[in-house]
C-alpha atoms as a PDB file:
ATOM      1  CA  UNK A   1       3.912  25.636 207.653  1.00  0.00           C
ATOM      2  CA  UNK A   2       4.615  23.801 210.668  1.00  0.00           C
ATOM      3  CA  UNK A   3       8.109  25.799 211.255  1.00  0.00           C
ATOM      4  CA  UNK A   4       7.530  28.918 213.092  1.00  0.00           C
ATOM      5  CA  UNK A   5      11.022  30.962 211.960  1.00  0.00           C
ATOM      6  CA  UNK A   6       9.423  34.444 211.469  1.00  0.00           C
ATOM      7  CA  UNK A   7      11.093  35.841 214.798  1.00  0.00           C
ATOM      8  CA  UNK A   8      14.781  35.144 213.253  1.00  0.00           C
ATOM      9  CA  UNK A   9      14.594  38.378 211.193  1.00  0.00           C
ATOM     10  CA  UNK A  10      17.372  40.143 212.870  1.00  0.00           C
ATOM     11  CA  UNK A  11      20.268  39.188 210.419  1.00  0.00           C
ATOM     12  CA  UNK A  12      23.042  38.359 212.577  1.00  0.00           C
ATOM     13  CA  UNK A  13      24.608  41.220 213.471  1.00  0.00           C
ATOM     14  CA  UNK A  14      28.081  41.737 214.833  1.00  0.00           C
ATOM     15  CA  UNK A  15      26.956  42.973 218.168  1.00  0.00           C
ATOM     16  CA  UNK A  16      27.808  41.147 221.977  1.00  0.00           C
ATOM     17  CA  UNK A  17      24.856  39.694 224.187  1.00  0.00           C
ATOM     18  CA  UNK A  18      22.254  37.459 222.491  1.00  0.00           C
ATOM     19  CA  UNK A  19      22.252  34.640 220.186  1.00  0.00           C
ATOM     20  CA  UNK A  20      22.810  35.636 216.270  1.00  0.00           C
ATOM     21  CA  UNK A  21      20.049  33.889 214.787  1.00  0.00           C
ATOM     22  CA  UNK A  22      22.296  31.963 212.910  1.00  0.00           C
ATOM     23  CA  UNK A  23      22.773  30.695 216.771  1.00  0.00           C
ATOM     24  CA  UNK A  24      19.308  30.258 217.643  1.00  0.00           C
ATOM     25  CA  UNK A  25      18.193  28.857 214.267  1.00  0.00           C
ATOM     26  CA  UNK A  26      20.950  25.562 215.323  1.00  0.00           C
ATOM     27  CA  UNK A  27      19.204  25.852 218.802  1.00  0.00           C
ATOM     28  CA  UNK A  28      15.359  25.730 217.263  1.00  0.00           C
ATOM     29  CA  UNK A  29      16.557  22.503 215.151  1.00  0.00           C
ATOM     30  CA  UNK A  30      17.785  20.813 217.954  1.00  0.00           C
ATOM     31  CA  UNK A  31      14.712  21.246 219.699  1.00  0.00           C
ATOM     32  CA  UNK A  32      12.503  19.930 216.807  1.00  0.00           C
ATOM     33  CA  UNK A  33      14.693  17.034 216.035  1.00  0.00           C
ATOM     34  CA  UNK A  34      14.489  16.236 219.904  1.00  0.00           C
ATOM     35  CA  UNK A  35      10.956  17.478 220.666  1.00  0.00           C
ATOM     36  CA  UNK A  36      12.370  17.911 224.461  1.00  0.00           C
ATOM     37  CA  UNK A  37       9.380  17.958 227.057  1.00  0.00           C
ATOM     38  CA  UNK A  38      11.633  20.324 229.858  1.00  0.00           C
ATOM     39  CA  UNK A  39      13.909  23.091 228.465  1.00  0.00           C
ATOM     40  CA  UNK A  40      16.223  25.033 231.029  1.00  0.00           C
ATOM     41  CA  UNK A  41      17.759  28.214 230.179  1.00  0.00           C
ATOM     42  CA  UNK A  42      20.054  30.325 232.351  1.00  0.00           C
ATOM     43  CA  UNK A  43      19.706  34.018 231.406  1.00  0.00           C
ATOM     44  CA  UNK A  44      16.633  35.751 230.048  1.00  0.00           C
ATOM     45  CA  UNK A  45      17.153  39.299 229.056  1.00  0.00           C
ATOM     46  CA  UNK A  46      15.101  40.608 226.206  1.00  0.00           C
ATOM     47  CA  UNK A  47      13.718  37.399 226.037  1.00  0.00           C
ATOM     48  CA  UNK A  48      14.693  36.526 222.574  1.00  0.00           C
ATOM     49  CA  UNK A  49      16.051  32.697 223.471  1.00  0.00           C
ATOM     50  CA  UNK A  50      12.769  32.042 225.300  1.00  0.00           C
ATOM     51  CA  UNK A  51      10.989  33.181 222.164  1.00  0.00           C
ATOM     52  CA  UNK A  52      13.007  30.928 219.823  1.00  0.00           C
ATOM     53  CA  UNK A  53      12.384  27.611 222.523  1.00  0.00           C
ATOM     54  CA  UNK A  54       8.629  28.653 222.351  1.00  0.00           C
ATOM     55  CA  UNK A  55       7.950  28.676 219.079  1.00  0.00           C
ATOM     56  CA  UNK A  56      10.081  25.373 218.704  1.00  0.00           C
ATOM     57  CA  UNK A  57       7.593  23.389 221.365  1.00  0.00           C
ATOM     58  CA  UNK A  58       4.924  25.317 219.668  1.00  0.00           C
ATOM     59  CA  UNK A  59       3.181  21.972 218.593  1.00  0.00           C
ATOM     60  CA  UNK A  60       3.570  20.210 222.176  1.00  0.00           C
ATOM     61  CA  UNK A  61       1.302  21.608 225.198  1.00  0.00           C
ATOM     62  CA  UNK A  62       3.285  19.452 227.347  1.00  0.00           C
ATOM     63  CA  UNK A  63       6.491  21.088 227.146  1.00  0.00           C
ATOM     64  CA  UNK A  64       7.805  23.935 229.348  1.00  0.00           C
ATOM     65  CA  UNK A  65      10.737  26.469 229.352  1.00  0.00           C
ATOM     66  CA  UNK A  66      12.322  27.830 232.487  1.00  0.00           C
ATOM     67  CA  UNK A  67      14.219  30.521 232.213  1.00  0.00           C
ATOM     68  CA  UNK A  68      15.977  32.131 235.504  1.00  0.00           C
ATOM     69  CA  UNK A  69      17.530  35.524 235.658  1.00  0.00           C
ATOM     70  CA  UNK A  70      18.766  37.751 238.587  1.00  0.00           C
ATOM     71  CA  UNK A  71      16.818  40.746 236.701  1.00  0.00           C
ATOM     72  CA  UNK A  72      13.181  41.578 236.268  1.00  0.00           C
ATOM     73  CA  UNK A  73      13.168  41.990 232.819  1.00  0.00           C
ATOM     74  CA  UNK A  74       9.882  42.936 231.149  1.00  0.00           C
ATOM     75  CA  UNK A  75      10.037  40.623 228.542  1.00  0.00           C
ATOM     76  CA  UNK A  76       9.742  37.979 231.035  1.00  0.00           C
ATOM     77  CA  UNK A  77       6.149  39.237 232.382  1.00  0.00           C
ATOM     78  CA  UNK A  78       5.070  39.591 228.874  1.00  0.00           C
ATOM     79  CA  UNK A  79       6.197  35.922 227.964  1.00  0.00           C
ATOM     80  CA  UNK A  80       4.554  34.553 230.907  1.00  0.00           C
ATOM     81  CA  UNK A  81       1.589  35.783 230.477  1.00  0.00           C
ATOM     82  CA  UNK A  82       1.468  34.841 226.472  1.00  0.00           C
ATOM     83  CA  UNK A  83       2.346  31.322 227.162  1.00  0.00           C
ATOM     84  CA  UNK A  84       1.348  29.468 229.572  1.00  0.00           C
ATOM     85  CA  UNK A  85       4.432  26.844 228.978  1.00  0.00           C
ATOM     86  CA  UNK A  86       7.014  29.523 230.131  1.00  0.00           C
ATOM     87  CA  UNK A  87       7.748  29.956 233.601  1.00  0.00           C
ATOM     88  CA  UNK A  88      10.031  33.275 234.836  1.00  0.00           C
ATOM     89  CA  UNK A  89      11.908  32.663 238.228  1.00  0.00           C
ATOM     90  CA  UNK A  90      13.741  35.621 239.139  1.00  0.00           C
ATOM     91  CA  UNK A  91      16.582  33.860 241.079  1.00  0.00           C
ATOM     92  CA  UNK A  92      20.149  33.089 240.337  1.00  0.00           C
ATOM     93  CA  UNK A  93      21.593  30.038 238.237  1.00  0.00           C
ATOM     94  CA  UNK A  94      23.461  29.285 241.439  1.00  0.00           C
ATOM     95  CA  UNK A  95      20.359  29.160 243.001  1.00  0.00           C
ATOM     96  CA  UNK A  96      18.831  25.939 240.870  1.00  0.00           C
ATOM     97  CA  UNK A  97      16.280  23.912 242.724  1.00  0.00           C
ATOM     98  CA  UNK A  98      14.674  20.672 241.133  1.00  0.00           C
ATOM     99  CA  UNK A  99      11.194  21.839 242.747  1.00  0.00           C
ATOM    100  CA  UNK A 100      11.917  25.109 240.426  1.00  0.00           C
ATOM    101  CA  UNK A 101      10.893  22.664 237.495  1.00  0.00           C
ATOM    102  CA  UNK A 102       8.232  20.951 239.053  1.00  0.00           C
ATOM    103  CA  UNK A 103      10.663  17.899 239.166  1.00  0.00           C
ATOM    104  CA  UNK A 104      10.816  17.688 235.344  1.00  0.00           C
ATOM    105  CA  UNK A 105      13.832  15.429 234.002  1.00  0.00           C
ATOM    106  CA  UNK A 106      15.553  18.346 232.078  1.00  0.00           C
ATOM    107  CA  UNK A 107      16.095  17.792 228.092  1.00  0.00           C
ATOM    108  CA  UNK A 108      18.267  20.696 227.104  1.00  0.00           C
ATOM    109  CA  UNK A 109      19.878  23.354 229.129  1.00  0.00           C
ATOM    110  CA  UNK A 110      21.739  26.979 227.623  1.00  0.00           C
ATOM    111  CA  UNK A 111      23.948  28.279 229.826  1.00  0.00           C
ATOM    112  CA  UNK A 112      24.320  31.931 228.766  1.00  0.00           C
ATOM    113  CA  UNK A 113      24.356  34.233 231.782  1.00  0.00           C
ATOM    114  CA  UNK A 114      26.510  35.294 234.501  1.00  0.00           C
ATOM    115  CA  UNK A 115      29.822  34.034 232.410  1.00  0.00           C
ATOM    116  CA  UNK A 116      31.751  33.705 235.402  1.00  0.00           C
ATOM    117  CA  UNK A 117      33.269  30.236 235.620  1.00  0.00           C
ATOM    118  CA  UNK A 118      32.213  29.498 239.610  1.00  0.00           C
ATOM    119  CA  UNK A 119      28.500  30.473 239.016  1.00  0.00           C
ATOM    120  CA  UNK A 120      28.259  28.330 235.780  1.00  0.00           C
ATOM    121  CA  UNK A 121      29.429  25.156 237.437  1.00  0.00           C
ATOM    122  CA  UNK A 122      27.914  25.608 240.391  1.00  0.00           C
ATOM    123  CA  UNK A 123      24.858  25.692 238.120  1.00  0.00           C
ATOM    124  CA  UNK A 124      25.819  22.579 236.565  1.00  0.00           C
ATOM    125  CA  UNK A 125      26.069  20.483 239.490  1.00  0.00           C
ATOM    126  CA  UNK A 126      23.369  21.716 240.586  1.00  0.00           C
ATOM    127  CA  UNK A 127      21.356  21.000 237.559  1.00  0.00           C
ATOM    128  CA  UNK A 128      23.094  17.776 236.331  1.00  0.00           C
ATOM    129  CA  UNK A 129      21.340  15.015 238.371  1.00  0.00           C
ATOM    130  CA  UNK A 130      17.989  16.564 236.807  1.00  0.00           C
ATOM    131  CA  UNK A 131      19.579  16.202 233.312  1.00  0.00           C
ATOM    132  CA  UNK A 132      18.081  13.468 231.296  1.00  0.00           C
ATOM    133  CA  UNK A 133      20.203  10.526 230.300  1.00  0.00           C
ATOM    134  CA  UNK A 134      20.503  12.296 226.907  1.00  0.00           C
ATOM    135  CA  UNK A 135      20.538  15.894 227.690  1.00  0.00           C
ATOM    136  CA  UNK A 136      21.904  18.468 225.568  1.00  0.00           C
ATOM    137  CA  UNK A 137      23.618  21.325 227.738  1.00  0.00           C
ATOM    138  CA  UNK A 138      24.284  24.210 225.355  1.00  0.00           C
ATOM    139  CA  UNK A 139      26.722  26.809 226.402  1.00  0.00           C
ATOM    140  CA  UNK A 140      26.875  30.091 224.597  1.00  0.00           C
ATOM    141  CA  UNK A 141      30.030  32.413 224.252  1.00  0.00           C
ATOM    142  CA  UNK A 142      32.869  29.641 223.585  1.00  0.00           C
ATOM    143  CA  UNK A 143      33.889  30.551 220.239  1.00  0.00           C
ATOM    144  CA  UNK A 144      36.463  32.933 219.145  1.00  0.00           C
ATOM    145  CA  UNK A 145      36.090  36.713 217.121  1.00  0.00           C
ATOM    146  CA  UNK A 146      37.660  36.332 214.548  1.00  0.00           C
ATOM    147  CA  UNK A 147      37.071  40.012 213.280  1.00  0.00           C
ATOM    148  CA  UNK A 148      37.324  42.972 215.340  1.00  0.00           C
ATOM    149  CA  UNK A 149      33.733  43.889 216.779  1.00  0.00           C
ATOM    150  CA  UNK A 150      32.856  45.520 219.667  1.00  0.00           C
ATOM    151  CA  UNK A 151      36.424  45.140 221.874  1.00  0.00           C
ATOM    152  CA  UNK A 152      36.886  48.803 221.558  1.00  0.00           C
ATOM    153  CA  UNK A 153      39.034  49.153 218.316  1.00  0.00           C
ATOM    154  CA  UNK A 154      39.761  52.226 216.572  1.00  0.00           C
ATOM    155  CA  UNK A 155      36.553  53.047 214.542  1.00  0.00           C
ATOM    156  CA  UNK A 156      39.168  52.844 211.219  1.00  0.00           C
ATOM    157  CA  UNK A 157      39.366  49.616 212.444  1.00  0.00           C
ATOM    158  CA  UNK A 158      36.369  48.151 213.789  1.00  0.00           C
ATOM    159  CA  UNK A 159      35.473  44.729 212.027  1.00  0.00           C
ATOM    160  CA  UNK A 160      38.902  44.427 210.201  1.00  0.00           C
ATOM    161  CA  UNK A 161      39.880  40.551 210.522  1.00  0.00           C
ATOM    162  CA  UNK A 162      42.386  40.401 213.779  1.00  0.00           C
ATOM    163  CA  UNK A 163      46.124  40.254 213.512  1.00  0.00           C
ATOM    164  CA  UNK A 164      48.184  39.140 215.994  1.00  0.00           C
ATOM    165  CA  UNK A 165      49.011  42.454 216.520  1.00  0.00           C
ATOM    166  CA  UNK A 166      46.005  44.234 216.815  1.00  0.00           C
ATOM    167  CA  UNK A 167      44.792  41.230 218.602  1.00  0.00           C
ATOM    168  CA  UNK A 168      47.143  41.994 221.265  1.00  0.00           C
ATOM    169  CA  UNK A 169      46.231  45.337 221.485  1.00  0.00           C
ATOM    170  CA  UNK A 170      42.905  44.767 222.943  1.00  0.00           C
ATOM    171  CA  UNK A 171      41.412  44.492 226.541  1.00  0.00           C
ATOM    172  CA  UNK A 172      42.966  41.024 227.774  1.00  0.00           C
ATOM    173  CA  UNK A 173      45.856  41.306 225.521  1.00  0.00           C
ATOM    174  CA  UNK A 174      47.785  38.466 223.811  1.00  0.00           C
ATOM    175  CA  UNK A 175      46.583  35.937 226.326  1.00  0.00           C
ATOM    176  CA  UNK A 176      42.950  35.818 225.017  1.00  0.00           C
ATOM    177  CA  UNK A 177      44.437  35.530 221.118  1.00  0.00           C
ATOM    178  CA  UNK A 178      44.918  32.624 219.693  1.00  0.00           C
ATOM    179  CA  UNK A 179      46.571  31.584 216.553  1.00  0.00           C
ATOM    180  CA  UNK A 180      44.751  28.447 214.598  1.00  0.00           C
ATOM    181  CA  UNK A 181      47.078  25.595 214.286  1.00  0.00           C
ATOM    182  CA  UNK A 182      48.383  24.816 211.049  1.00  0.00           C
ATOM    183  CA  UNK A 183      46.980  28.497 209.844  1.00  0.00           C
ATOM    184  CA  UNK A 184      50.191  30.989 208.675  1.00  0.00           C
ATOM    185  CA  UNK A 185      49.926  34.960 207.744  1.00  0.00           C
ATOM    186  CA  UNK A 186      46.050  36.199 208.063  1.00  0.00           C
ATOM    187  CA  UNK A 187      44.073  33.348 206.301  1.00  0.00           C
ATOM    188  CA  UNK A 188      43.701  30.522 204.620  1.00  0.00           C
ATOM    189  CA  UNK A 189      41.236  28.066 202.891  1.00  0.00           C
ATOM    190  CA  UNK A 190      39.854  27.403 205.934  1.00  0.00           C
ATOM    191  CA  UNK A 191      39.129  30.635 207.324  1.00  0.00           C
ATOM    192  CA  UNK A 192      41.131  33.900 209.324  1.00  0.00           C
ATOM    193  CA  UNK A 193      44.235  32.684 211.490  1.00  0.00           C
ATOM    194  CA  UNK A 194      43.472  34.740 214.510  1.00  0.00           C
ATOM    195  CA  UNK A 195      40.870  34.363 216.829  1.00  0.00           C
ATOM    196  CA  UNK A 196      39.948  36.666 220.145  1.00  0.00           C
ATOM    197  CA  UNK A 197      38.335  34.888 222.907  1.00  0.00           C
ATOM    198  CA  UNK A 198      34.914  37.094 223.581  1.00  0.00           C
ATOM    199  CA  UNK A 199      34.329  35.449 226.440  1.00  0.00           C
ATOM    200  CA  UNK A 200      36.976  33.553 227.940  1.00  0.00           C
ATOM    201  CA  UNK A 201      35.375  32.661 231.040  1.00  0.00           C
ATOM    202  CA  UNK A 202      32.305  30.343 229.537  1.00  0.00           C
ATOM    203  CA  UNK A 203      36.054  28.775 227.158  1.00  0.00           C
ATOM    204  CA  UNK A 204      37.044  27.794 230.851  1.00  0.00           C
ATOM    205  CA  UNK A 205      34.151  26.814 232.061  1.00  0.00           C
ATOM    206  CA  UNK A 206      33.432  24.062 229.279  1.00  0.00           C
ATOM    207  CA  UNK A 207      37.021  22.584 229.691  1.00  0.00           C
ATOM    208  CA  UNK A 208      36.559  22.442 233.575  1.00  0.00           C
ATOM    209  CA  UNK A 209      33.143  20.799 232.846  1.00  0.00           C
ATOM    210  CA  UNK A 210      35.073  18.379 230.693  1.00  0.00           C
ATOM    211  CA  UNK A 211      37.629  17.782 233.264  1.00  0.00           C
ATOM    212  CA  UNK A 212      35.575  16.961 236.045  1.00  0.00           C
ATOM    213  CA  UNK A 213      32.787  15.279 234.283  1.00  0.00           C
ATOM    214  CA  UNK A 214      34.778  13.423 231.408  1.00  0.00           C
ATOM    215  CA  UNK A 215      31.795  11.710 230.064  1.00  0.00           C
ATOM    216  CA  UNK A 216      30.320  14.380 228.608  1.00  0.00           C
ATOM    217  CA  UNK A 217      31.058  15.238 225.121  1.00  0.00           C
ATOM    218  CA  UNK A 218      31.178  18.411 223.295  1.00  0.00           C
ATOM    219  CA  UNK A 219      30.733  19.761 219.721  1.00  0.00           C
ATOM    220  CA  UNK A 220      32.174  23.194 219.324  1.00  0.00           C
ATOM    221  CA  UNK A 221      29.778  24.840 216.408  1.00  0.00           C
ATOM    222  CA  UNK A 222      32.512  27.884 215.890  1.00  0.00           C
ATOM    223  CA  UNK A 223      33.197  29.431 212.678  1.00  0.00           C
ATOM    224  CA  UNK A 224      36.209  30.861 211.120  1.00  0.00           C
ATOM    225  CA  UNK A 225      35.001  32.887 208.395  1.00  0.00           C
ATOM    226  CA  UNK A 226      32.605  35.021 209.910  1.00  0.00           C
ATOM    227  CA  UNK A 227      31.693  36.499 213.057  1.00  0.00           C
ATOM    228  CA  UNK A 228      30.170  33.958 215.582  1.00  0.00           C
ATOM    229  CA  UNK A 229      29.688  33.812 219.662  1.00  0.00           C
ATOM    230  CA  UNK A 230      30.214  29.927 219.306  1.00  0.00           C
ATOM    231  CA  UNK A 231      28.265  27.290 221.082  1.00  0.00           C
ATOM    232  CA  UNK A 232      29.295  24.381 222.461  1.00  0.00           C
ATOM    233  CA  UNK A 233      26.606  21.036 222.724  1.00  0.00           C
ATOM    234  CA  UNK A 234      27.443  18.713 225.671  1.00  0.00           C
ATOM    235  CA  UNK A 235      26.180  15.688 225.447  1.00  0.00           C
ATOM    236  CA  UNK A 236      27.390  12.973 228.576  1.00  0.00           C
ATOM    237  CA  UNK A 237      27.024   8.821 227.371  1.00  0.00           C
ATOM    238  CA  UNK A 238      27.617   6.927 224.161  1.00  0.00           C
ATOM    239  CA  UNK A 239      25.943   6.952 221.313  1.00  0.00           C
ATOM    240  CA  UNK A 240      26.811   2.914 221.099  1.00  0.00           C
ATOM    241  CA  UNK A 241      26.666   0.189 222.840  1.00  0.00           C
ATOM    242  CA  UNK A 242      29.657  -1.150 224.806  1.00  0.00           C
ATOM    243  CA  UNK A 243      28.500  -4.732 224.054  1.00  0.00           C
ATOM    244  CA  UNK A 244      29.613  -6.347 220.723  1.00  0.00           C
ATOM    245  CA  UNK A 245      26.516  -8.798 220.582  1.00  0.00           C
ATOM    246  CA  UNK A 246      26.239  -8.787 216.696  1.00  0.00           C
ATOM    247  CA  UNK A 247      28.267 -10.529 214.021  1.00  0.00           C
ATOM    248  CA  UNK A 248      29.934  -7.186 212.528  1.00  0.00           C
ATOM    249  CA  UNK A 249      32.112  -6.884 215.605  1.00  0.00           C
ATOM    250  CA  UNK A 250      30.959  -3.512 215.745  1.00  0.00           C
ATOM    251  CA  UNK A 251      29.146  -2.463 218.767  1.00  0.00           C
ATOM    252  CA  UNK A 252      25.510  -2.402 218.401  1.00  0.00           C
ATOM    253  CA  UNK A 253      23.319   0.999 218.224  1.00  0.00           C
ATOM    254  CA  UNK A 254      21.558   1.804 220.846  1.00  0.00           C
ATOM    255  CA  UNK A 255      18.205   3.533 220.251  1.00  0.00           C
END
C-alpha cells in the first residue's frame, strides 16, 4: 500500500500539545497531494509531527524535514539517525537561518511551538523569503474548545460542552470565549455555540500575519462538533490569473 498511516493509531484524544491525528492525517494529505521537496517545522517534542512528514515523503529520497526546537528531545536523536532526510537543529524558531536548510526553497512550514505571538512572527519573516511561491504555512492551535478539556474544570465537569458561563469561569475568563454568530442557547445544526480559545496567542498571531502580509490566505480547518486544536493553511498568491486572455471573461487558471 503506498500510504504509510499505521503511526495514526492514537485516536484523537482530548488532551493539549500535539496534533490529534485527525490533525496530522489533513497534514500527511497535504504533503502527498503536494509531494513538497523541503518541509519546515517549528517544534519537535516527542517527535510525532516529524514522524507523520516522514512517512508522507517516504517515496521521495530527495525530500527533507527540518525540525528546530529549543529542547534536546530524544526523539529527535532517534529520528535522525533512522532517516537520513530529517535534520534536528536545536536552536530557536527566532533563530531561522536559510543556511539551516541548506538553502532549500521551503514547501510547507507548521508553526507549532513557542505560541507566543513575537517569536512566531519573528519566525515568519524570517522564514518567508525562503517560502516557495506556493508555500503552505500551517499553524497549529487556532481553533476554539468547544468542550471543556483540560482548562482545569471541575472533574463533574470536565468535557461537558462550554456555556457561556462556565466558559467564563476558566483561566482567561470571558475574553477568550466566544459565542458563534448566528448560534443561540448551547447548539445548533451546525455544532456547540461556545467556543474557548486554547491558545489565543497562535489566534493573534495568524490575524497579525494577515494584517501585515495581506496576500496570504488562510483556511481555518476548525470544527464545532467535536474537540479540535484547529489549524489554519496560509497560502500567499492567487490561484488565477489576473489576465482575462480567454473568451469566457473569466480569468484564466494558472497551473
Amino acid at each position: 500500500m503506498h500510504l504509510r498511516l499505521r503511526h495514526l493509531d492514537r485516536g484523537n484524544p482530548p488532551r493539549l500539545g500535539p496534533l490529534q491525528d485527525d490533525e496530522a492525517l489533513l497534514l500527511y494529505s497535504l504533503v502527498r497531494a503536494m509531494r513538497p521537496r523541503t518541509i519546515v517545522e517549528f517544534g519537535t517534542s516527542n517527535g510525532f509531527s516529524a514522524i507523520n512528514w516522514l512517512h508522507a515523503i517516504a517515496d521521495d529520497p530527495e525530500a527533507r524535514v527540518f525540525s528546530y526546537d529549543i529542547l534536546p528531545y530524544p526523539s529527535a536523536t532517534v529520528l535522525e539517525d533512522a532517516d537520513p532526510r530529517f535534520r534536528f537543529l536545536q536552536k530557536s524558531q527566532t533563530d531561522f537561518e536559510p543556511a539551516d536548510i541548506e538553502g532549500r526553497p521551503v514547501e510547507v512550514a507548521l508553526f507549532d511551538a513557542g505560541h507566543l505571538v513575537e517569536y512566531s512572527l519573528k519566525a515568519f519573516e524570517l522564514i518567508r523569503p525562503s517560502l516557495s511561491p506556493t508555500a503552505i504555512v500551517a499553524v497549529h492551535d487556532t481553533g476554539l474548545h468547544v468542550r471543556d478539556f483540560g482548562s482545569g474544570a471541575p472533574a463533574d465537569e470536565e468535557g461537558l460542552p462550554f456555556s457561556a458561563e462556565r466558559c467564563a469561569a476558566r483561566p482567561g475568563g470571558a475574553r477568550h470565549c466566544h459565542r458563534f454568530p448566528g448560534c443561540e442557547g448551547d447548539s445548533d445544526v451546525h455544532g456547540f455555540c461556545i467556543g474557548r480559545a486554547h491558545r489565543p496567542s497562535e489566534r493573534q498571531f495568524v490575524q497579525e500575519l494577515l494584517a501585515r502580509w495581506p496576500e496570504f490566505r488562510p483556511i481555518h480547518v476548525h470544527s464545532r462538533r467535536v474537540f479540535r486544536h484547529g489549524l489554519t493553511l496560509l497560502q500567499c498568491g492567487d490561484l488565477w490569473n489576473s489576465n482575462n486572455d480567454n473568451d469566457s471573461g473569466r480569468p484564466s487558471p494558472v497551473f
